[in-house]
N, C-alpha and C. Protein backbone atom coordinates (compact mmCIF):
# COMPACT_ATOMS: atom_id res chain seq x y z
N UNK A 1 -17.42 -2.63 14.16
CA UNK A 1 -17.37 -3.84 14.97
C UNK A 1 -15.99 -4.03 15.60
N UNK A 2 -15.10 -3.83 14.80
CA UNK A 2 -13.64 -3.79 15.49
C UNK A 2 -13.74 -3.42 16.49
N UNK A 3 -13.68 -1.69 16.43
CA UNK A 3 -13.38 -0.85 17.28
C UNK A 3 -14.21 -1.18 18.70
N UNK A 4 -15.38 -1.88 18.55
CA UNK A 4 -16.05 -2.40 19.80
C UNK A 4 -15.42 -3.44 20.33
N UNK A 5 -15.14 -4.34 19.61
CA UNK A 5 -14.16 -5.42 19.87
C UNK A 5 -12.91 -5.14 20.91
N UNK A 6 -12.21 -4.49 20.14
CA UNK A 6 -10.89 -3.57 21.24
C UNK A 6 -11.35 -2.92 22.59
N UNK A 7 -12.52 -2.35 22.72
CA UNK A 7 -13.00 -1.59 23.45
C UNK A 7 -14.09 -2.43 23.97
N UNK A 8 -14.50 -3.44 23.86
CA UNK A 8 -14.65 -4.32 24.92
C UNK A 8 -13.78 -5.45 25.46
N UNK A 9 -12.53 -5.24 25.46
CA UNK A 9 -11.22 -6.23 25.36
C UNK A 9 -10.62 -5.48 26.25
N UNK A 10 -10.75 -3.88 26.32
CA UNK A 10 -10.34 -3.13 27.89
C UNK A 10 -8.99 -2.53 26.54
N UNK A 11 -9.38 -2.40 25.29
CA UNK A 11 -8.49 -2.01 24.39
C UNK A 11 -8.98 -0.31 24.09
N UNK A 12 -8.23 0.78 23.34
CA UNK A 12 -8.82 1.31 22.87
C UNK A 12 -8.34 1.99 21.27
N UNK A 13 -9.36 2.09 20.52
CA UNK A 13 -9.23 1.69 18.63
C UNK A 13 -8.43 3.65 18.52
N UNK A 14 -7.04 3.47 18.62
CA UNK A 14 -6.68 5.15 18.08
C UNK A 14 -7.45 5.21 16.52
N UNK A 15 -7.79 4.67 15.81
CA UNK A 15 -7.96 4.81 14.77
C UNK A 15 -9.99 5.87 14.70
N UNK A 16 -10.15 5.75 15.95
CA UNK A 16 -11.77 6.18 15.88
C UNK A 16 -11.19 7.80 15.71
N UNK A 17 -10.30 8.48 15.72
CA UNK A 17 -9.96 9.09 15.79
C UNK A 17 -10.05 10.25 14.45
N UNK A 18 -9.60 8.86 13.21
CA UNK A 18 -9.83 9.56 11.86
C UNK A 18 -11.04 9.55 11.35
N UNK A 19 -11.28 10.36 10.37
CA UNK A 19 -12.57 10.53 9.10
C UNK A 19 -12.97 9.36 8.57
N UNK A 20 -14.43 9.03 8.71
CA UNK A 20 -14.51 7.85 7.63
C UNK A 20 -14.72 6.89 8.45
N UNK A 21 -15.28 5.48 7.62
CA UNK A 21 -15.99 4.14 7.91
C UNK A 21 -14.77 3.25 7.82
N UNK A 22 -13.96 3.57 7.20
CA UNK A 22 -12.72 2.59 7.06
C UNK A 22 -11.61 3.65 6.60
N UNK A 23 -11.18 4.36 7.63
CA UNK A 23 -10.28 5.25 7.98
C UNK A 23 -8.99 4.50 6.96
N UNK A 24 -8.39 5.34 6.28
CA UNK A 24 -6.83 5.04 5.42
C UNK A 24 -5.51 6.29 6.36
N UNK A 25 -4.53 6.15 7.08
CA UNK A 25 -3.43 6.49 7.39
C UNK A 25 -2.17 5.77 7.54
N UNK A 26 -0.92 6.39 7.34
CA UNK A 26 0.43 6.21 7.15
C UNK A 26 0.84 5.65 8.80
N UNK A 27 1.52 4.89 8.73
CA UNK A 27 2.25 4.62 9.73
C UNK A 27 2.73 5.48 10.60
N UNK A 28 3.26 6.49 10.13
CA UNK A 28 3.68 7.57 10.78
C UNK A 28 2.69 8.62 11.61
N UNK A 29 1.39 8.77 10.68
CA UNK A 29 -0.32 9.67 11.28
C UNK A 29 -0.52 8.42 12.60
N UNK A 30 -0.45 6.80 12.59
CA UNK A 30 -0.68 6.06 13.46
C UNK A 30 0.20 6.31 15.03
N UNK A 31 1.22 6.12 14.67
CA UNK A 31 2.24 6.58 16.05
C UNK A 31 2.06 7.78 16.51
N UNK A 32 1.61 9.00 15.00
CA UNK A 32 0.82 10.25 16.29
C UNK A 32 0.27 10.16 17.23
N UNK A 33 -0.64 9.22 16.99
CA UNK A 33 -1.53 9.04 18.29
C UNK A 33 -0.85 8.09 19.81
N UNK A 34 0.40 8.01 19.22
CA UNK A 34 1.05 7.01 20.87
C UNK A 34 0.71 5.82 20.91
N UNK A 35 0.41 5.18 20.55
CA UNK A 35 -0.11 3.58 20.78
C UNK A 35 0.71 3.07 21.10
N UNK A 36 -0.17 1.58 22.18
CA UNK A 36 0.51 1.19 22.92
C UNK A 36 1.00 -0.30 22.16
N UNK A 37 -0.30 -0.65 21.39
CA UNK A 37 0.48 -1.85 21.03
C UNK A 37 -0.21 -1.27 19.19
N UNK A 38 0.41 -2.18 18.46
CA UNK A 38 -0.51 -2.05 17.08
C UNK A 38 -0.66 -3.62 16.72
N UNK A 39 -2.07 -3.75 16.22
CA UNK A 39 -2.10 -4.94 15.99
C UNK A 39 -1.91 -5.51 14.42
N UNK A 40 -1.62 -6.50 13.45
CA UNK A 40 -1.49 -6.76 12.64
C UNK A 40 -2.37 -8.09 12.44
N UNK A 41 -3.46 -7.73 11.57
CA UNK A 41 -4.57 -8.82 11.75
C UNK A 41 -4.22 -10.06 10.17
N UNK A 42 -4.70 -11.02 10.52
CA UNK A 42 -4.54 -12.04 8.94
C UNK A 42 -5.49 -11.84 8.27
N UNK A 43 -6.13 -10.68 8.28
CA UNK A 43 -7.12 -10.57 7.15
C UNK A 43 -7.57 -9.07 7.31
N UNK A 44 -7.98 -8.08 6.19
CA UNK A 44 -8.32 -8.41 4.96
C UNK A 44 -6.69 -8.70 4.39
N UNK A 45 -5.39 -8.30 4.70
CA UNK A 45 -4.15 -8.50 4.78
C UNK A 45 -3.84 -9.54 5.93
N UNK A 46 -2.96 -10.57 5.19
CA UNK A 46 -2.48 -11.32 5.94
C UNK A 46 -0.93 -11.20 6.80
N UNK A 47 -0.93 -10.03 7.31
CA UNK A 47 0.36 -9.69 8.08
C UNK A 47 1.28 -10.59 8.41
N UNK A 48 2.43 -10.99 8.61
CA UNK A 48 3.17 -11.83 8.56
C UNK A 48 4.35 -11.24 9.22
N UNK A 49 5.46 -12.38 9.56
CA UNK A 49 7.01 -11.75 10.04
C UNK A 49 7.60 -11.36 9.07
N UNK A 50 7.21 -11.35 7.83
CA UNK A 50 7.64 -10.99 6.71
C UNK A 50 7.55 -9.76 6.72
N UNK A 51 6.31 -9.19 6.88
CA UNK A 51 6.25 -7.94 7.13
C UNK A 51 7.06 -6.72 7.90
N UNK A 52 7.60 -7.61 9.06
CA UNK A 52 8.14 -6.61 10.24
C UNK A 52 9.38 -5.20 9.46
N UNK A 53 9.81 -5.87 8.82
CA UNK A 53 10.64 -4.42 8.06
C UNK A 53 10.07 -3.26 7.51
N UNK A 54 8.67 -3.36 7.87
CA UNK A 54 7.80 -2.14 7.14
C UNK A 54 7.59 -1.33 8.39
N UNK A 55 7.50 -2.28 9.74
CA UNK A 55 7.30 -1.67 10.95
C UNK A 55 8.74 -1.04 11.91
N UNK A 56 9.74 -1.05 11.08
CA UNK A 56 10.87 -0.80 11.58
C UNK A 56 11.01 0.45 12.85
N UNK A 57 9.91 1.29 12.69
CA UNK A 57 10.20 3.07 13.18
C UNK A 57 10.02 2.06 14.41
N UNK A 58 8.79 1.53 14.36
CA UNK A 58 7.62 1.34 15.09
C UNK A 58 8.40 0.62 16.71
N UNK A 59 10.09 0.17 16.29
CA UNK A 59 10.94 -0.88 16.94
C UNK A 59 11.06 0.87 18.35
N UNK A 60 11.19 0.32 19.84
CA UNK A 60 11.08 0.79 20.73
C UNK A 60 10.26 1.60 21.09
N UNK A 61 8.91 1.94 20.04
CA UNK A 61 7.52 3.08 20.69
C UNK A 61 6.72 2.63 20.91
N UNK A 62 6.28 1.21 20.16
CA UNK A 62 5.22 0.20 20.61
C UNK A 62 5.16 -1.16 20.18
N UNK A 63 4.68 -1.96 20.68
CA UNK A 63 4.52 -3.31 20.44
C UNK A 63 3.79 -3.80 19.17
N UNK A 64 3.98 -4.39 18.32
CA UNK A 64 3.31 -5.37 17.46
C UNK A 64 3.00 -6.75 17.99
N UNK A 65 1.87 -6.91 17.52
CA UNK A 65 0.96 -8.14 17.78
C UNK A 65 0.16 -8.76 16.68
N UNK A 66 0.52 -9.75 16.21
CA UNK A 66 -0.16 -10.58 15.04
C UNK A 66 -1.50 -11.07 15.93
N UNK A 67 -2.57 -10.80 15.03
CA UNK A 67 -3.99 -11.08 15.57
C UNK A 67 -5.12 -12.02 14.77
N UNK A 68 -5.90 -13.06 14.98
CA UNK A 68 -6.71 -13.26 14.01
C UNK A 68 -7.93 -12.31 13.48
N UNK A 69 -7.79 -11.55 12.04
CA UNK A 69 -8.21 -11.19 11.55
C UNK A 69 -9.86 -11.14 11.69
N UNK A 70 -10.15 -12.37 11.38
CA UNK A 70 -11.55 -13.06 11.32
C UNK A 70 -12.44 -12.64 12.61
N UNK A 71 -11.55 -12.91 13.87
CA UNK A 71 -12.44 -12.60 15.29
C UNK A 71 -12.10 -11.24 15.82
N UNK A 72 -11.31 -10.57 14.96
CA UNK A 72 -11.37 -8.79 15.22
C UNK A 72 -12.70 -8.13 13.96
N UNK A 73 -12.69 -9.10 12.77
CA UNK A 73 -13.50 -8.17 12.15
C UNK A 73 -15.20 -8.94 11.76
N UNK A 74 -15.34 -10.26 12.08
CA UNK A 74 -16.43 -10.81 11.42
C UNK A 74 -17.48 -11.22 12.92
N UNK A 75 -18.48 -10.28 12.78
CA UNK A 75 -19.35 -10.80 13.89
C UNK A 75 -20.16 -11.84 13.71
N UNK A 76 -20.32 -12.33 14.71
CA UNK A 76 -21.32 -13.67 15.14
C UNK A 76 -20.98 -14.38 16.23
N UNK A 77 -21.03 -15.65 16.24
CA UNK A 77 -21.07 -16.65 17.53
C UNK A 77 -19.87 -16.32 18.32
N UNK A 78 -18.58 -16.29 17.39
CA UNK A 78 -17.01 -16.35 17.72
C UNK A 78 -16.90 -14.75 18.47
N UNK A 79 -18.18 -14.08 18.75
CA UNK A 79 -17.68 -13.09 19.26
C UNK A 79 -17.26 -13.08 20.83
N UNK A 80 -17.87 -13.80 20.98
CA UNK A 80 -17.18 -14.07 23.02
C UNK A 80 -15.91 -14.33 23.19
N UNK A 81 -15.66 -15.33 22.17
CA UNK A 81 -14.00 -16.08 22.24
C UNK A 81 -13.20 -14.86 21.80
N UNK A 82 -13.05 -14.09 21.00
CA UNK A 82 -12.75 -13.17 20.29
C UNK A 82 -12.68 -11.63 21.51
N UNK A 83 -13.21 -12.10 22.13
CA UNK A 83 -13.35 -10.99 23.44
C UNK A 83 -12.40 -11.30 24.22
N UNK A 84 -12.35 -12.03 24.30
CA UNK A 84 -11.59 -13.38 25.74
C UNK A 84 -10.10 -13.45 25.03
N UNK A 85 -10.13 -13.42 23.62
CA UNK A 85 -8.64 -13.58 23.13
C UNK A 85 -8.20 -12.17 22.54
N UNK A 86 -8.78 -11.11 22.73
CA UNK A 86 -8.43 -9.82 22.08
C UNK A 86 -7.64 -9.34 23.98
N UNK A 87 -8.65 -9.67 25.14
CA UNK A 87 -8.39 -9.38 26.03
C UNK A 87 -6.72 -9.99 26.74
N UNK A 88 -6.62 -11.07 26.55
CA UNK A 88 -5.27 -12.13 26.59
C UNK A 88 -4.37 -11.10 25.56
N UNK A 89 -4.60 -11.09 24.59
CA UNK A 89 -3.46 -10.52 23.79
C UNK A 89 -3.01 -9.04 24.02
N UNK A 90 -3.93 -8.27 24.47
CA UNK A 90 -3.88 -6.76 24.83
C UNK A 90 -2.69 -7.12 25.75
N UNK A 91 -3.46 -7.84 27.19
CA UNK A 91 -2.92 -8.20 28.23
C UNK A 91 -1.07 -8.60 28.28
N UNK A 92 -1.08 -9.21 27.38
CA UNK A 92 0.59 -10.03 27.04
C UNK A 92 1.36 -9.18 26.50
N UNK A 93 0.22 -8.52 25.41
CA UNK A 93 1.60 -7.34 24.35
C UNK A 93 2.01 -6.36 25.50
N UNK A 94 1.11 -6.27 26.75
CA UNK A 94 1.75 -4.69 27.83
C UNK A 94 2.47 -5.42 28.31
């Protein structure tokens, strides 16, 4: 559902890339792939500015973007808005 999410947001998920239903890689396997922005969702981890020292490499190759969790990963009604705000945020982090 994500990865449709991004990819109907005019986004696209580097992560379709790996093995598996819920793909596990290092920060470092992630920037292989070049990305343009990475997003940091509040759920199932609640990413935070707290966090940003973990993303240190990540400082001049791509953008971080705090995202709501909930409307990247839980389908239903909120999926339009969730389209409309995945698309805004793509849009701002370039």
């Amino acid at each position: 559902y994500a990865g449709d999410v991004l990819r109907l947001s005019g986004g696209i998920n580097v992560a379709i890339e790996l093995p598996g239903r819920y793909p596990r890689a290092t920060l470092a396997e992630f920037l292989a792939f070049d990305p343009e922005v990475i997003l940091l969702p509040s759920e199932p981890y609640p990413f935070s500015e707290r966090d940003l020292p973990a993303f240190a490499e990540v400082t001049g190759r791509c953008r971080l973007a705090f995202c709501d969790g909930m409307a990247l990963t839980w389908p239903g009604p909120r999926t339009v808005t969730a389209l409309t705000t995945f698309r805004h945020l793509l849009e701002d982090a370039l």
